[in-house]
Structures are given as structure tokens and as C-alpha cells.
C-alpha atoms as a PDB file:
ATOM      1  CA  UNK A   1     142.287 103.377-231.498  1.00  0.00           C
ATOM      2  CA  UNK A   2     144.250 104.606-234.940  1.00  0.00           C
ATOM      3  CA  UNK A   3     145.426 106.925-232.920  1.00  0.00           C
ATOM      4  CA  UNK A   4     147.193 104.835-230.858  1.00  0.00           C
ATOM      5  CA  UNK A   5     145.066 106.225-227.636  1.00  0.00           C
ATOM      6  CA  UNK A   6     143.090 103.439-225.772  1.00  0.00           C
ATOM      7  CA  UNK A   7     139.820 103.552-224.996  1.00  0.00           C
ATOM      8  CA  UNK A   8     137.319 101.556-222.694  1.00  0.00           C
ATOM      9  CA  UNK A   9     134.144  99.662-224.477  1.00  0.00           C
ATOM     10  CA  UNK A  10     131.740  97.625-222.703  1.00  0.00           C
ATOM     11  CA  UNK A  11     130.947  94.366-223.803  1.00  0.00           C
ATOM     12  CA  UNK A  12     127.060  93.953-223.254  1.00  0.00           C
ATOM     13  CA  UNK A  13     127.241  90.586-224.587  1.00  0.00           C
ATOM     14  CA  UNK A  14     129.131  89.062-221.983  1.00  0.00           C
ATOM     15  CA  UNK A  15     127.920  91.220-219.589  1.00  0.00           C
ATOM     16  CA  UNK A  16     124.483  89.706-220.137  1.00  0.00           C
ATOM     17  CA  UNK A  17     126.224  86.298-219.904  1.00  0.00           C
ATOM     18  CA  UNK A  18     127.464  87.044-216.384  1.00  0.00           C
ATOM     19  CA  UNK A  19     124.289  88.666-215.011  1.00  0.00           C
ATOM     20  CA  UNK A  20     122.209  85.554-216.781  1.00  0.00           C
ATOM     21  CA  UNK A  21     124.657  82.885-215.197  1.00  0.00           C
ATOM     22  CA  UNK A  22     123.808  84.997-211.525  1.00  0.00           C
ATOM     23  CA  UNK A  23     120.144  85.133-211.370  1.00  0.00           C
ATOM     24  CA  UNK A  24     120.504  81.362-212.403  1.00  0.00           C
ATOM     25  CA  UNK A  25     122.736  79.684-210.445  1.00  0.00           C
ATOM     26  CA  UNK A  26     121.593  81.713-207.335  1.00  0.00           C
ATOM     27  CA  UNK A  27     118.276  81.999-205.748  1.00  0.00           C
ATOM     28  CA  UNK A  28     116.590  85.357-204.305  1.00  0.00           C
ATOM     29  CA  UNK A  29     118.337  85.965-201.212  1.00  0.00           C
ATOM     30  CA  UNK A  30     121.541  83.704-201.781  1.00  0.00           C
ATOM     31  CA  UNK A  31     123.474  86.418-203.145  1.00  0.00           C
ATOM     32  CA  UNK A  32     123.504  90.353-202.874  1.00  0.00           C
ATOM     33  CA  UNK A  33     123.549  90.171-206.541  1.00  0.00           C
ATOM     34  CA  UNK A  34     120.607  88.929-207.605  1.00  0.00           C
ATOM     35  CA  UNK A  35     118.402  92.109-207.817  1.00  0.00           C
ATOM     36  CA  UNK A  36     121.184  93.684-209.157  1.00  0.00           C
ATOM     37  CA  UNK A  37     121.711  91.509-211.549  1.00  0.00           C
ATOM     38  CA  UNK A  38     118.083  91.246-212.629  1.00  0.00           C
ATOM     39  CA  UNK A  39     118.225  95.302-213.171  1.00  0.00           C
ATOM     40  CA  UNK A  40     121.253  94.962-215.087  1.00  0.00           C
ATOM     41  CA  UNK A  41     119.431  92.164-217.592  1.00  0.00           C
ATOM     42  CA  UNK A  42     116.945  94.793-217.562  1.00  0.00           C
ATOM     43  CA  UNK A  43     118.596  97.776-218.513  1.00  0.00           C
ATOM     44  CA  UNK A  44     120.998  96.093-221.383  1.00  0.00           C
ATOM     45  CA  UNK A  45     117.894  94.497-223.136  1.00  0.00           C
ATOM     46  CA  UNK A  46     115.177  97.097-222.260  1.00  0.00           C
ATOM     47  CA  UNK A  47     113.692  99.013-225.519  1.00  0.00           C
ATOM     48  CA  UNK A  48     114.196 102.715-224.705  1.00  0.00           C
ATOM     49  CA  UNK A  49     114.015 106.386-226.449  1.00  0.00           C
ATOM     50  CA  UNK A  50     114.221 109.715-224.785  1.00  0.00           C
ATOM     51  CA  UNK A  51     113.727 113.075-226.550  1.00  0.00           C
ATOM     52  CA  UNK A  52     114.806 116.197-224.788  1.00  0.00           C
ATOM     53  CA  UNK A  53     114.361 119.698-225.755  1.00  0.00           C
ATOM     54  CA  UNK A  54     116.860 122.008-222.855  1.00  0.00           C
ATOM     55  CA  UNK A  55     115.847 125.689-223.687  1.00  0.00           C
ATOM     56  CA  UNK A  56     112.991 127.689-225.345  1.00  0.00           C
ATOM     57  CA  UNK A  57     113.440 129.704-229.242  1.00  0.00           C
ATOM     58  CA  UNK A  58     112.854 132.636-230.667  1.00  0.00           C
ATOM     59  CA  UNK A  59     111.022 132.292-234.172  1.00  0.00           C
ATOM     60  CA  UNK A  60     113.089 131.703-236.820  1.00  0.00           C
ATOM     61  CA  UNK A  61     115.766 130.448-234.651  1.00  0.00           C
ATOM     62  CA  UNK A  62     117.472 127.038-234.853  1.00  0.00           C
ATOM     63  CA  UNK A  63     115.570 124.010-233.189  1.00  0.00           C
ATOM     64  CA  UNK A  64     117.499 121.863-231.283  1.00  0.00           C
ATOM     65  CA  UNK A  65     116.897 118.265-229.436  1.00  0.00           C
ATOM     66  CA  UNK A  66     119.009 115.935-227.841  1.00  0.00           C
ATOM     67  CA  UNK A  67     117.453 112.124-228.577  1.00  0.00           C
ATOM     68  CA  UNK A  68     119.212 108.885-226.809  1.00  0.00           C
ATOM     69  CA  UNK A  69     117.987 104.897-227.385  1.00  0.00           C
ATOM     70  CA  UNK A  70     119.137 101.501-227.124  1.00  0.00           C
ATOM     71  CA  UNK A  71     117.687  98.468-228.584  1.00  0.00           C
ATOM     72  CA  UNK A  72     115.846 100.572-231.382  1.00  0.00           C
ATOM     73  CA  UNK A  73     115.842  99.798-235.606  1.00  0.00           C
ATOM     74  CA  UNK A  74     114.224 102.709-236.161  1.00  0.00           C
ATOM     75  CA  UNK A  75     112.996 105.395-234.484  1.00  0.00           C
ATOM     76  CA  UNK A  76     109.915 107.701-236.304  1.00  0.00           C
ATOM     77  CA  UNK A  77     109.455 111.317-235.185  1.00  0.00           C
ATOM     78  CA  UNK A  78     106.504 113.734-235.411  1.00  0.00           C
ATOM     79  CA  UNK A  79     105.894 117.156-234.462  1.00  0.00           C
ATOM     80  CA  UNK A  80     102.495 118.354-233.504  1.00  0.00           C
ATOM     81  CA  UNK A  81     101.672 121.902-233.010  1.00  0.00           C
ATOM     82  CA  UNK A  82      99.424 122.192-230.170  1.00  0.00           C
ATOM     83  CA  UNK A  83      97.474 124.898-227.790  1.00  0.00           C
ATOM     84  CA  UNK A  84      98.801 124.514-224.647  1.00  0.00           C
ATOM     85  CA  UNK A  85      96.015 126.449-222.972  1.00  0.00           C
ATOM     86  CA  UNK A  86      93.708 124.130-224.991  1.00  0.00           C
ATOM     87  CA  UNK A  87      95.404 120.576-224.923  1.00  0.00           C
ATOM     88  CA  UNK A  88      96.845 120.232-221.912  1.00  0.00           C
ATOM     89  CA  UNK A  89      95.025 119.189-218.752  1.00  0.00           C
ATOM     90  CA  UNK A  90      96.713 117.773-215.406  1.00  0.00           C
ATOM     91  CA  UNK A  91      94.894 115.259-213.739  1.00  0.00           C
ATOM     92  CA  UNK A  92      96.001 113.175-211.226  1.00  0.00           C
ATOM     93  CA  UNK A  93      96.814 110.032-214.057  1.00  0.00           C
ATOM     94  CA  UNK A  94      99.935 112.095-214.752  1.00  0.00           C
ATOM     95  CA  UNK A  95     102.091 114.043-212.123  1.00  0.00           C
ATOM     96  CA  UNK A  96     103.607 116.949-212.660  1.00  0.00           C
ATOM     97  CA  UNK A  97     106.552 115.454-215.086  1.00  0.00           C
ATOM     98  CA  UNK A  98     104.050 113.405-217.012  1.00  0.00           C
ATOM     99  CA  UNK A  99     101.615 115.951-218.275  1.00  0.00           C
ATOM    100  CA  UNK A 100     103.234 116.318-221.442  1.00  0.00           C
ATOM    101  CA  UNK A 101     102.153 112.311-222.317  1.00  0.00           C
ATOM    102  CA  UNK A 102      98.712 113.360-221.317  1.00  0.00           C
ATOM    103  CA  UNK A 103      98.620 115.833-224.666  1.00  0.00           C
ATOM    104  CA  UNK A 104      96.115 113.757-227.252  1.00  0.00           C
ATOM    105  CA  UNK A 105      98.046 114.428-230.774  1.00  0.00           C
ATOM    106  CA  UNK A 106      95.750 112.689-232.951  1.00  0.00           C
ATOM    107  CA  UNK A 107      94.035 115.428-234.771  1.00  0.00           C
ATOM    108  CA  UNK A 108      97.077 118.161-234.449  1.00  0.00           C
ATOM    109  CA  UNK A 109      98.363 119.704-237.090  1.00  0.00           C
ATOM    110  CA  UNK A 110     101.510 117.612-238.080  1.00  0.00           C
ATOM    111  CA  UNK A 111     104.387 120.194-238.923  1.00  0.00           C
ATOM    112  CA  UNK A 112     106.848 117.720-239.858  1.00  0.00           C
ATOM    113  CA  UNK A 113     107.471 113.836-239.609  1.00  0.00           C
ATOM    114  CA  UNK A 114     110.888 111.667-240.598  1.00  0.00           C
ATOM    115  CA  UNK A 115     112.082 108.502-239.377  1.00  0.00           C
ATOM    116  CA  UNK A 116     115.668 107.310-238.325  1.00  0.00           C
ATOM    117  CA  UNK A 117     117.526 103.916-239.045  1.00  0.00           C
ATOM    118  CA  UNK A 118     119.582 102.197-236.289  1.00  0.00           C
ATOM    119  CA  UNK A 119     122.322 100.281-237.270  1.00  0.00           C
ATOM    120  CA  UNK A 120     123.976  98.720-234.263  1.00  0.00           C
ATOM    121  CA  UNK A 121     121.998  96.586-232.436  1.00  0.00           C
ATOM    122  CA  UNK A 122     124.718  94.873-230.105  1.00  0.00           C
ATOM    123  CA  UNK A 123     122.575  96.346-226.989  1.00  0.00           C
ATOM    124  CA  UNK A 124     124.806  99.396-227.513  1.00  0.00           C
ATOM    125  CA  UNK A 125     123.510 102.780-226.581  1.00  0.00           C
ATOM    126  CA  UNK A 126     122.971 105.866-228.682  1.00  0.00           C
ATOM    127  CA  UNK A 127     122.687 109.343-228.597  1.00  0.00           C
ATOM    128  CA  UNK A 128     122.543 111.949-230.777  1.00  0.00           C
ATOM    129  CA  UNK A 129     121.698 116.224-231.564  1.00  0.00           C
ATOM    130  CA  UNK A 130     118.696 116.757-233.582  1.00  0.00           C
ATOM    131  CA  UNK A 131     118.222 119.910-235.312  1.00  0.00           C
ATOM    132  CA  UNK A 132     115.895 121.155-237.569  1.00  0.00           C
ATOM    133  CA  UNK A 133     116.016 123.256-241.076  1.00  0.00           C
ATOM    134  CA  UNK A 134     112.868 124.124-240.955  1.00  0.00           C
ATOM    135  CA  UNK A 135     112.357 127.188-238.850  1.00  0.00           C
ATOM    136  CA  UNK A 136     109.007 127.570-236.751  1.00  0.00           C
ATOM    137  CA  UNK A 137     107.116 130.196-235.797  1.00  0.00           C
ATOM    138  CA  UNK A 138     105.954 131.171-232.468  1.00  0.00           C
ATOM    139  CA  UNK A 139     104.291 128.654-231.081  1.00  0.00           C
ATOM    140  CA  UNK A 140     103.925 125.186-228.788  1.00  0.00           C
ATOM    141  CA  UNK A 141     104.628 121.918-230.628  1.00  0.00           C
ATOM    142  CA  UNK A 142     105.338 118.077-229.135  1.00  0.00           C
ATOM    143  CA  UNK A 143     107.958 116.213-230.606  1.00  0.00           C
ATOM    144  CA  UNK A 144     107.796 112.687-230.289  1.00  0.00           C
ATOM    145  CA  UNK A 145     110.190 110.045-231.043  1.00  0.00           C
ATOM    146  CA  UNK A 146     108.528 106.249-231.558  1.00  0.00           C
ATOM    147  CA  UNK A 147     110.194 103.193-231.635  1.00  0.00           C
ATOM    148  CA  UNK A 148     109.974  99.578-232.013  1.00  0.00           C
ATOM    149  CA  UNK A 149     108.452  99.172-228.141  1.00  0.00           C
ATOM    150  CA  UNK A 150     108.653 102.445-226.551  1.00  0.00           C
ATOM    151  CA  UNK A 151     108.508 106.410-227.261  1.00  0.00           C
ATOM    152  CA  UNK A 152     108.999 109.602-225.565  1.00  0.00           C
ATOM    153  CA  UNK A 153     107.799 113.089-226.075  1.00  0.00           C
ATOM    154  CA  UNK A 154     109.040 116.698-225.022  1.00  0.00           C
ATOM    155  CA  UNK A 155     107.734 120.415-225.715  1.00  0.00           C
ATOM    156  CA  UNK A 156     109.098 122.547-228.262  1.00  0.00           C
ATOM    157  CA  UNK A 157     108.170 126.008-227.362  1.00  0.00           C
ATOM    158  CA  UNK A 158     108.728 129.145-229.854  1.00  0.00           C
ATOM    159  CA  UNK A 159     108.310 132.117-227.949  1.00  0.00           C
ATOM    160  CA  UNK A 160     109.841 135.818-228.143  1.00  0.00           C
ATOM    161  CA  UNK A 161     108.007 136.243-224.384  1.00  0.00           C
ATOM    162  CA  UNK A 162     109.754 135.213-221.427  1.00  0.00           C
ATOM    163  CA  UNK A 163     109.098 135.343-217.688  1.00  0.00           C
ATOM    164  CA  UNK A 164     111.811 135.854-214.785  1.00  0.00           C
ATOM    165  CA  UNK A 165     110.368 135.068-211.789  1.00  0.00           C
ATOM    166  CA  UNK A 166     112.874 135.673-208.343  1.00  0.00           C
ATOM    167  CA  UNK A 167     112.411 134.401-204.848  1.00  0.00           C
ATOM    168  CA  UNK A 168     114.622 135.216-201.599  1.00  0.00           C
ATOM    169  CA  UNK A 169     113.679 134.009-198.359  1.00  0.00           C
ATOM    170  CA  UNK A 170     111.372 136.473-197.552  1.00  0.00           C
ATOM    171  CA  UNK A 171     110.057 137.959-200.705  1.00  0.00           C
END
């Protein structure tokens, strides 16, 4: 580094080249490897995007997101204001972590759309912290990040209410 600190970098490229030369020199079953190596391929060259949103806001506060990707160009975001009494609906398509991909957005009120370029594309991993200028009121909104091949969604909730709930063994 400039600094004259070291640092570690992987080099997907010839990682790929390795895990490639595995899976085909070697059948199923002659190595331990293999499966490992086909995961590997996998994850390196897999399209992926995840959007999280870790606590809930008080209107007019700052809105924050944490979004993460590899093998994206760009990656478009929208957020819908929704009803969550209204629009969301478990069924048994989508467990318990999945509901929130359930949530049909066409129709919603759009509150605010942008889109991000990527610029490294060496199979490198990115991450980032989103936040927003715009302030929202109280209220439940998806944000969802789309990419070439995949997208994610989370829940945005704006909210001067809150719930403690507390358990102990026998209460």
C-alpha cells in the first residue's frame, strides 16, 4: 500500500482457474474437492445484490441501508410506499423470511428511484452505506435494489411507535 502497510487481495481470476482445472481434471467422487470447487465457481461468477435496512426511524430522521453485490454494472433502486396491513399476505410460497418478496409493487406509489454504476467487474465484491436526503414520513416503504440478473428487497419502516415485548422462562 502507499503506506507502506501490506494488505491481502484475492485474485478471483486465478482462483477460478484453479477451481475450473478441478472440476475438470477430476470426476465426482475422485476428489473431496469437487463440490467444493463447483460452489466456489459458483459463488465468484454468481450475479448477486442484497439490500439491508438494520433498525426502524423516526420521521424526519436519516434513512440508512447497507447494499452489497458482485458481478453487477448497475444496480437500479426504487422505493415503494406500501400498507403493510394491506399488501402483505404470508402464504406458504414464502416462509417467514420471504414475505417481504411476496409484496406486489407494481401500482405503489414510487417515492423515489436512482440507479448506481459499477465499475469493477474483476468478480470483485462490493459493499456500500446508502443513505437518503430525502426524509420520509411515517410510514412502510420497500426498497429494492435490481440488477443485471438478480435483486433484493428489504422494509423501510418510519415509525415514532415501538413495541417491547419481554419473555422469561415462565412469564
Amino acid at each position: 500500500m502507499p503506506n507502506g502497510q501490506w494488505q491481502q487481495k484475492p485474485d478471483y481470476h486465478k482462483a477460478l482457474e484453479l477451481y475450473n482445472r478441478i472440476i475438470t481434471e477430476f470426476k465426482k467422487g475422485e476428489t473431496r474437492y469437487y463440490e467444493d470447487a463447483k460452489q466456489r465457481i459458483k459463488s465468484i461468477t454468481e450475479a448477486t445484490i442484497s439490500i439491508n435496512v438494520a433498525n426502524i426511524f423516526l420521521p424526519g430522521s436519516e434513512i440508512e441501508a447497507y447494499l452489497s453485490w458482485r458481478n453487477q454494472k448497475k444496480i437500479d433502486f426504487t422505493i415503494y410506499q406500501i400498507d403493510l396491513a394491506r399488501d402483505v399476505s404470508f402464504n406458504k410460497n414464502y416462509g417467514a423470511g420471504n414475505w417481504i418478496h411476496s409484496v406486489k409493487v407494481s401500482g405503489k406509489k414510487t417515492v423515489k428511484s436512482w440507479s448506481k454504476s459499477i465499475e469493477n467487474l474483476d468478480y470483485m465484491p462490493g459493499s456500500e452505506t446508502i443513505r437518503l436526503e430525502e426524509k420520509l414520513p411515517a410510514g412502510a416503504y420497500i426498497i429494492e435494489a435490481k440488477g443485471d440478473k438478480s435483486s433484493n428487497r428489504d422494509l423501510i419502516l418510519v415509525t415514532d411507535i415501538t413495541l417491547v415485548l419481554k419473555t422469561a422462562k415462565k412469564q
